[in-house]
Protein backbone atom coordinates (compact mmCIF):
# COMPACT_ATOMS: atom_id res chain seq x y z
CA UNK A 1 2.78 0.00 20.33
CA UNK A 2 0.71 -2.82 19.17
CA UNK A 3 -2.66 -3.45 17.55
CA UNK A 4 -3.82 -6.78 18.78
CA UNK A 5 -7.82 -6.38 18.57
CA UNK A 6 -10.38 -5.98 16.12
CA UNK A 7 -10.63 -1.93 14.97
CA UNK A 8 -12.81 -0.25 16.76
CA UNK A 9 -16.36 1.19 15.18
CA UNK A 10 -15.68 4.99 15.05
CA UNK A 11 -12.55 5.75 13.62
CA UNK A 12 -10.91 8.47 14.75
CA UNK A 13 -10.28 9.97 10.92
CA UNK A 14 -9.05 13.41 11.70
CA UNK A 15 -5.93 11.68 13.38
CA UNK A 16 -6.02 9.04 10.39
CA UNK A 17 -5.37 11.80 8.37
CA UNK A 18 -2.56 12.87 10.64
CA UNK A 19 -0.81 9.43 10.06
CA UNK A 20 -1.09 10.02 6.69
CA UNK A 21 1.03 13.59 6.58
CA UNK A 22 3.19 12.20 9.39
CA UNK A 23 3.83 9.03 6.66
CA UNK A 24 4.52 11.83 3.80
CA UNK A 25 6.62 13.85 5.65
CA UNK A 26 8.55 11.03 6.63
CA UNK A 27 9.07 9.83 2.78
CA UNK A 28 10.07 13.21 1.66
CA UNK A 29 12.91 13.44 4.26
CA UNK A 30 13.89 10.03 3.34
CA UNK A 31 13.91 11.03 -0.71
CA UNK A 32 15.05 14.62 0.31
CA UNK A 33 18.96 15.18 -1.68
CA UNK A 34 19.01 11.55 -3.09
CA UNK A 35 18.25 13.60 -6.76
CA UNK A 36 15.48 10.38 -7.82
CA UNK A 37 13.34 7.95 -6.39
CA UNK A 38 9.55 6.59 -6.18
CA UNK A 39 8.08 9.58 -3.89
CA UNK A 40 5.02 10.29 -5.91
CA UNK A 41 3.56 6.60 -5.87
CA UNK A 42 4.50 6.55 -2.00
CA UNK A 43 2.89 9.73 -1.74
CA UNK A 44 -0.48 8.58 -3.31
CA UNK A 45 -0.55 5.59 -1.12
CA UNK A 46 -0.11 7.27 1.90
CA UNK A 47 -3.67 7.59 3.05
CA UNK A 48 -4.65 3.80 2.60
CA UNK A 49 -1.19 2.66 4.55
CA UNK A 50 -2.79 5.43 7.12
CA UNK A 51 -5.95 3.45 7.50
CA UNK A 52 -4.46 -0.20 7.37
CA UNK A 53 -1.64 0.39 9.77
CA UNK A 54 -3.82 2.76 12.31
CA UNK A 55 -7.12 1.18 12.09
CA UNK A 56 -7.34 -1.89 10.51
CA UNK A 57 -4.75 -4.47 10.66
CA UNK A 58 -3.92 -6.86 13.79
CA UNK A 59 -0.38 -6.72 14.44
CA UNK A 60 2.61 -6.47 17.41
CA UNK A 61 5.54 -4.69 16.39
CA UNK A 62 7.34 -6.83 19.41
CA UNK A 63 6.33 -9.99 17.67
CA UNK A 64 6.93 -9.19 13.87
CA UNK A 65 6.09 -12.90 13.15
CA UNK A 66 2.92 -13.27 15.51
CA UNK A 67 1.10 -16.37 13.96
CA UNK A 68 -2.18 -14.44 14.33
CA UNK A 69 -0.85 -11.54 12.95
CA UNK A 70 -2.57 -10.24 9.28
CA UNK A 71 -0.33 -9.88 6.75
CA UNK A 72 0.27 -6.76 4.68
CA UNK A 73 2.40 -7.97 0.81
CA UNK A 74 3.37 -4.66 -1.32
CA UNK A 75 3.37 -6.54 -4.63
CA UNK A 76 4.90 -3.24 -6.01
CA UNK A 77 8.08 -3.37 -4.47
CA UNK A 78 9.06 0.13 -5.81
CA UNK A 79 7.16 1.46 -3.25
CA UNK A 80 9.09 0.91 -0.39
CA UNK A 81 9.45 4.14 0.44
CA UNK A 82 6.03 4.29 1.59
CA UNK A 83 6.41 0.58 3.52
CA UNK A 84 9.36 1.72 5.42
CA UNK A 85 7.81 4.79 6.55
CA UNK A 86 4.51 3.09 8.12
CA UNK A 87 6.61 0.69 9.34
CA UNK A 88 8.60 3.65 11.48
CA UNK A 89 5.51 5.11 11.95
CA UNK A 90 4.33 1.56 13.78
CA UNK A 91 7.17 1.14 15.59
CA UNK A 92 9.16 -1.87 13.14
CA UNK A 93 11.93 0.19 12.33
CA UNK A 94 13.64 3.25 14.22
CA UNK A 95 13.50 6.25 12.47
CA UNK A 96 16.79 7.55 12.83
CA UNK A 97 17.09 4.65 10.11
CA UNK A 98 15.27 5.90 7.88
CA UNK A 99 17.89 8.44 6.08
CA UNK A 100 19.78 5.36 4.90
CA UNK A 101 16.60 4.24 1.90
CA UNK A 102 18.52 3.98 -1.14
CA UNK A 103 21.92 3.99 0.04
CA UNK A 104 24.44 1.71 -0.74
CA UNK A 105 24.68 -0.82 1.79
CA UNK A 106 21.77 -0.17 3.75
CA UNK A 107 18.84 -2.36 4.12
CA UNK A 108 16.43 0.00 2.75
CA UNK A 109 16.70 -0.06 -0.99
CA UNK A 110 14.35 1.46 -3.52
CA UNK A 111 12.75 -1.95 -3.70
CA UNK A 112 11.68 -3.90 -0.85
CA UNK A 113 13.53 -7.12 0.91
CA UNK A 114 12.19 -9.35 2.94
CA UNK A 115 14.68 -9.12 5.82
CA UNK A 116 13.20 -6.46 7.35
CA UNK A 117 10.61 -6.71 10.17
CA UNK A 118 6.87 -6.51 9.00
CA UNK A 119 8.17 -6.72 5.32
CA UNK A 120 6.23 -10.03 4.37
CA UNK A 121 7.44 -10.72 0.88
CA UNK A 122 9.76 -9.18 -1.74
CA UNK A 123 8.22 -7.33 -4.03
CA UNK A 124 9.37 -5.33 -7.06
CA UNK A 125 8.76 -7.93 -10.04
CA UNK A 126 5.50 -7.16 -10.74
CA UNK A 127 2.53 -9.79 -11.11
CA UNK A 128 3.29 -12.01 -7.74
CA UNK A 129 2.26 -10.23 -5.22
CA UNK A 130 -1.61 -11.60 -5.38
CA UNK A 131 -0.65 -14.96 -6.24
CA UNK A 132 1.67 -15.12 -2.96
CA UNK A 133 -1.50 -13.27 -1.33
CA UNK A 134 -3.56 -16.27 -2.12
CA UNK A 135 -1.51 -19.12 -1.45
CA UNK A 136 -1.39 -17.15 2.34
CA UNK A 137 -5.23 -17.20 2.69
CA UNK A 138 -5.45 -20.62 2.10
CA UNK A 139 -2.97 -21.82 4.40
CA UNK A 140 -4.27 -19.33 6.77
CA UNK A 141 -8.18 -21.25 6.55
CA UNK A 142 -6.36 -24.49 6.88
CA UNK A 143 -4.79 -23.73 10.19
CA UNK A 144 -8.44 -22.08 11.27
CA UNK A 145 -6.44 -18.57 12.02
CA UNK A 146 -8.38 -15.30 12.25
CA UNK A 147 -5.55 -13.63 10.60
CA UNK A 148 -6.34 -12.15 6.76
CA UNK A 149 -4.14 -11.14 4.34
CA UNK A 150 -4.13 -7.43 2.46
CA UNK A 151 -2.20 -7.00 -0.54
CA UNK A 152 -1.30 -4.31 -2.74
CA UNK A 153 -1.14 -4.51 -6.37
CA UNK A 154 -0.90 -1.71 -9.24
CA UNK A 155 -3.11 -1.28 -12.24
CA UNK A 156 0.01 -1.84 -14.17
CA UNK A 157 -0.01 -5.01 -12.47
CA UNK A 158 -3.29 -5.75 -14.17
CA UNK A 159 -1.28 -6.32 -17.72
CA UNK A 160 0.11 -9.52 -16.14
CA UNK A 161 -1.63 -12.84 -16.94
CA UNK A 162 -0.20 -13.86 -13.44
CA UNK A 163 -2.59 -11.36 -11.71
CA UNK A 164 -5.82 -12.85 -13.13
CA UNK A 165 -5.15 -16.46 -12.86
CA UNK A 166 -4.23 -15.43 -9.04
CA UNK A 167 -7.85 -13.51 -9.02
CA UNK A 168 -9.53 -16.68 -10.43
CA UNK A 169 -7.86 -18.92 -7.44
CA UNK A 170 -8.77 -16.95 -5.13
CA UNK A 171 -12.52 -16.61 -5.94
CA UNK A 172 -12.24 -21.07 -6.64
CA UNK A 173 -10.89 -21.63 -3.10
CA UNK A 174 -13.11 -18.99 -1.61
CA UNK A 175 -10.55 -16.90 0.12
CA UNK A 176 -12.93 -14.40 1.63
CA UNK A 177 -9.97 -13.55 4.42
CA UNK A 178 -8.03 -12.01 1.12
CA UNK A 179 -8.59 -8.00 0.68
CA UNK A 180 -6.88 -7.05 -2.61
CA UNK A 181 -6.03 -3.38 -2.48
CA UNK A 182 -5.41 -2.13 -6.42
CA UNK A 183 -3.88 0.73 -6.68
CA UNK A 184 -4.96 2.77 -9.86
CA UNK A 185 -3.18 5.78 -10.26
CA UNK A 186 -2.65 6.02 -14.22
CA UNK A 187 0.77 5.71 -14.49
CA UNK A 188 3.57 2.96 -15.55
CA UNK A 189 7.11 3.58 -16.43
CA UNK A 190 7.39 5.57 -19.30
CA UNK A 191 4.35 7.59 -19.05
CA UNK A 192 0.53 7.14 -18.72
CA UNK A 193 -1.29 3.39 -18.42
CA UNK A 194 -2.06 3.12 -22.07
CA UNK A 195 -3.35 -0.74 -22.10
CA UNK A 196 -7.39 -0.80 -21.27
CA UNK A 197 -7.78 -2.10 -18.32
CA UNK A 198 -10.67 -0.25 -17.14
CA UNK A 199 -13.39 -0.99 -15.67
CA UNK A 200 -11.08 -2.54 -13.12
CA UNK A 201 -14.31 -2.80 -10.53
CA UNK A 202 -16.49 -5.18 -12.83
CA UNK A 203 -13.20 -7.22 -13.77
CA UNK A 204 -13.11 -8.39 -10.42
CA UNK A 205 -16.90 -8.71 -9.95
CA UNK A 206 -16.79 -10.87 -12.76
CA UNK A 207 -14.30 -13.14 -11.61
CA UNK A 208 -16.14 -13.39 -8.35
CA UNK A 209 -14.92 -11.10 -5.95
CA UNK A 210 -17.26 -8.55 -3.48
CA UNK A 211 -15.75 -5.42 -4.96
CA UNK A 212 -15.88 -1.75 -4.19
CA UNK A 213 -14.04 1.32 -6.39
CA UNK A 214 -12.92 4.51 -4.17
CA UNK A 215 -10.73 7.85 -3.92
CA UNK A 216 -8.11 6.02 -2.57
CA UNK A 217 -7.09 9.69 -1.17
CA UNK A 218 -10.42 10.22 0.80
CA UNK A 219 -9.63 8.53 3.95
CA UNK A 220 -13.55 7.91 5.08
CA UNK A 221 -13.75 6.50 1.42
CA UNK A 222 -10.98 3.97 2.29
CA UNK A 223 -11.61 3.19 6.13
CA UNK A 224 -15.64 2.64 5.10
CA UNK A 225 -14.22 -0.02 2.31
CA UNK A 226 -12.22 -1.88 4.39
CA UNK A 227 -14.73 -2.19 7.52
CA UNK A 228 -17.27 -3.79 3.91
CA UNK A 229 -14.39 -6.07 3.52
CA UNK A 230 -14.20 -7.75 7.02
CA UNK A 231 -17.84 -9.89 5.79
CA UNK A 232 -16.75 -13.75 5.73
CA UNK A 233 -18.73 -14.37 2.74
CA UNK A 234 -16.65 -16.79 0.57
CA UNK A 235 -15.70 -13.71 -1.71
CA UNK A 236 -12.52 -12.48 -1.58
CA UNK A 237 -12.56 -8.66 -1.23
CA UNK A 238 -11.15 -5.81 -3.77
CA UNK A 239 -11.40 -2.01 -3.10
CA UNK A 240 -10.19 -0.53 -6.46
CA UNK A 241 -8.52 2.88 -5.33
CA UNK A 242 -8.23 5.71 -7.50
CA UNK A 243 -5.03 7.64 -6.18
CA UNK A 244 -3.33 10.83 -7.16
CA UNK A 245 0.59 10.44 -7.90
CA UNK A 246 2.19 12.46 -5.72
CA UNK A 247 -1.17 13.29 -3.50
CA UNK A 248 -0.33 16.37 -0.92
CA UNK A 249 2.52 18.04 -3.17
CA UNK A 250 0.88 19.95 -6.00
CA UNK A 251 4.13 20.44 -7.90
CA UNK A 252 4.58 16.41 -7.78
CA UNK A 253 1.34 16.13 -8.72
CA UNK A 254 1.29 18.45 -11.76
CA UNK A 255 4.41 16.08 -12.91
CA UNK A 256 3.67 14.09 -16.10
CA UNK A 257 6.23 11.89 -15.67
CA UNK A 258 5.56 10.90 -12.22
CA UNK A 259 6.70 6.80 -11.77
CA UNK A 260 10.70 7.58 -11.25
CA UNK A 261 10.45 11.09 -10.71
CA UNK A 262 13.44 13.09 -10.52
CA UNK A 263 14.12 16.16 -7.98
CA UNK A 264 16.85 18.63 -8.01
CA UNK A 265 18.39 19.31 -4.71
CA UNK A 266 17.26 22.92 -4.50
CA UNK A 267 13.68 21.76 -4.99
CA UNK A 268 13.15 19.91 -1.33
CA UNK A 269 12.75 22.40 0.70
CA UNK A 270 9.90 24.07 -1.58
CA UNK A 271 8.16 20.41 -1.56
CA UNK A 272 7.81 20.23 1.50
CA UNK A 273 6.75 23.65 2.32
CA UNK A 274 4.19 22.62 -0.46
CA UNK A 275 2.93 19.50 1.55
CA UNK A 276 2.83 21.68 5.22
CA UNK A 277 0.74 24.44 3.14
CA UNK A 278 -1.76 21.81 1.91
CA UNK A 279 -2.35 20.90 5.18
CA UNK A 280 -2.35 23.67 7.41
């Protein structure tokens, strides 16, 4: 498969939405008897890797470095369960592979490398990701390419210096083919996001970016926000996203302690009965 044109106008969001459980289903077989992991911030992101991957982003799994491709960074690195699950899902990675994420020895480790196909950068110590994103979107306008670059970042992200002197750059040197995609979801290592960060959404307006705040579980929320962010206006583009830890699971979601959550082996097979009940 491979996604070489511009996304079309109507969006198909009913099998968005399929992506999206297909993507979750696929994480919690890859978590399923490893006793710990990052499911629940996978889980939460699920829906806006649905909408990139399926609708939005020019790409050829054939031709993983495609000069005209866009790029996708996952500044969060933790997340990887998520990334190697849309990348199965897109056809980068066979998904008999996919039992092997946080083995030793396999290439699929609880935070991401960058010597895996469609992986762009590695992620995992937190505050680079934009800062990489921007340096890409300039070189991108120097060579005149129609490619544009999407990254990830996490509100807890949003404590690093790093971050904002990357969001100041990038409004400077006008990188309106930059979409930053912040992932809010409340939580940080030991518990809840206690630093104020809020409002995230006039942050960014302030420092001179076109920026939009959304359910980042509601997928015609997200795919409306990202067909506002294609506009070549000299802004580069944020679409704040509120998501749910643990988003299609209620028992994951009803977890306080949801960044490195930890699962019992008996539990699995109720989780997922959980996520095929909340979509039925």
């Amino acid at each position: 498969m491979s996604t070489l044109n511009h996304p079309p106008e109507n969006p198909d969001i009913r099998a968005l939405k399929g992506r999206a459980l297909s993507l979750r289903r696929k994480m919690l077989n890859m978590a399923s008897g490893k006793g710990e992991g990052y499911i629940a911030q996978g889980l939460g992101m699920a829906d806006c890797l649905a909408a990139l991957y399926f609708h939005e982003l020019r790409y050829d799994p054939a031709d993983p470095k495609w000069q005209d491709r866009d790029r996708f960074l996952l500044s969060t690195g933790h997340y990887s369960i998520a990334m190697y699950a849309v990348l199965a899902e897109a056809g980068y990675l066979d998904e008999t592979e996919l039992p092997t994420y946080g083995l030793n020895g396999s290439r699929l480790p609880m935070s991401t490398f960058d010597d895996i196909p469609g992986v762009e950068i590695v992620g995992g110590s937190l505050g680079h990701g934009l800062g990489q994103a921007v340096g890409m979107s300039m070189a991108l306008k120097v060579d005149g390419s129609p490619a544009r670059v999407f990254c990830e970042f996490s509100d807890g992200e949003l404590q690093e210096g790093s971050t904002w002197e990357a969001a100041m750059g990038a409004a400077t040197f006008k990188c309106d083919n930059l979409v930053g995609l912040i992932d809010c979801n409340g939580i940080q290592a030991d518990g809840p996001v206690t630093v104020k960060i809020d409002p995230v959404a006039d942050k960014f307006t302030a420092f001179g970016w076109d920026t939009v705040e959304v359910n980042g579980n509601d997928m015609e929320a997200l795919v409306s926000a990202l067909a506002n962010a294609r506009e070549q206006d000299g802004r580069p583009k944020a679409i704040v996203m509120r998501t749910t830890p643990g988003f299609g699971v209620p028992t994951l979601m009803a977890r306080e302690r949801a960044h490195f959550v930890r699962v019992d082996n008996s539990e699995w097979d109720s989780l997922k009965a959980e996520l095929e009940k909340e979509n039925g």
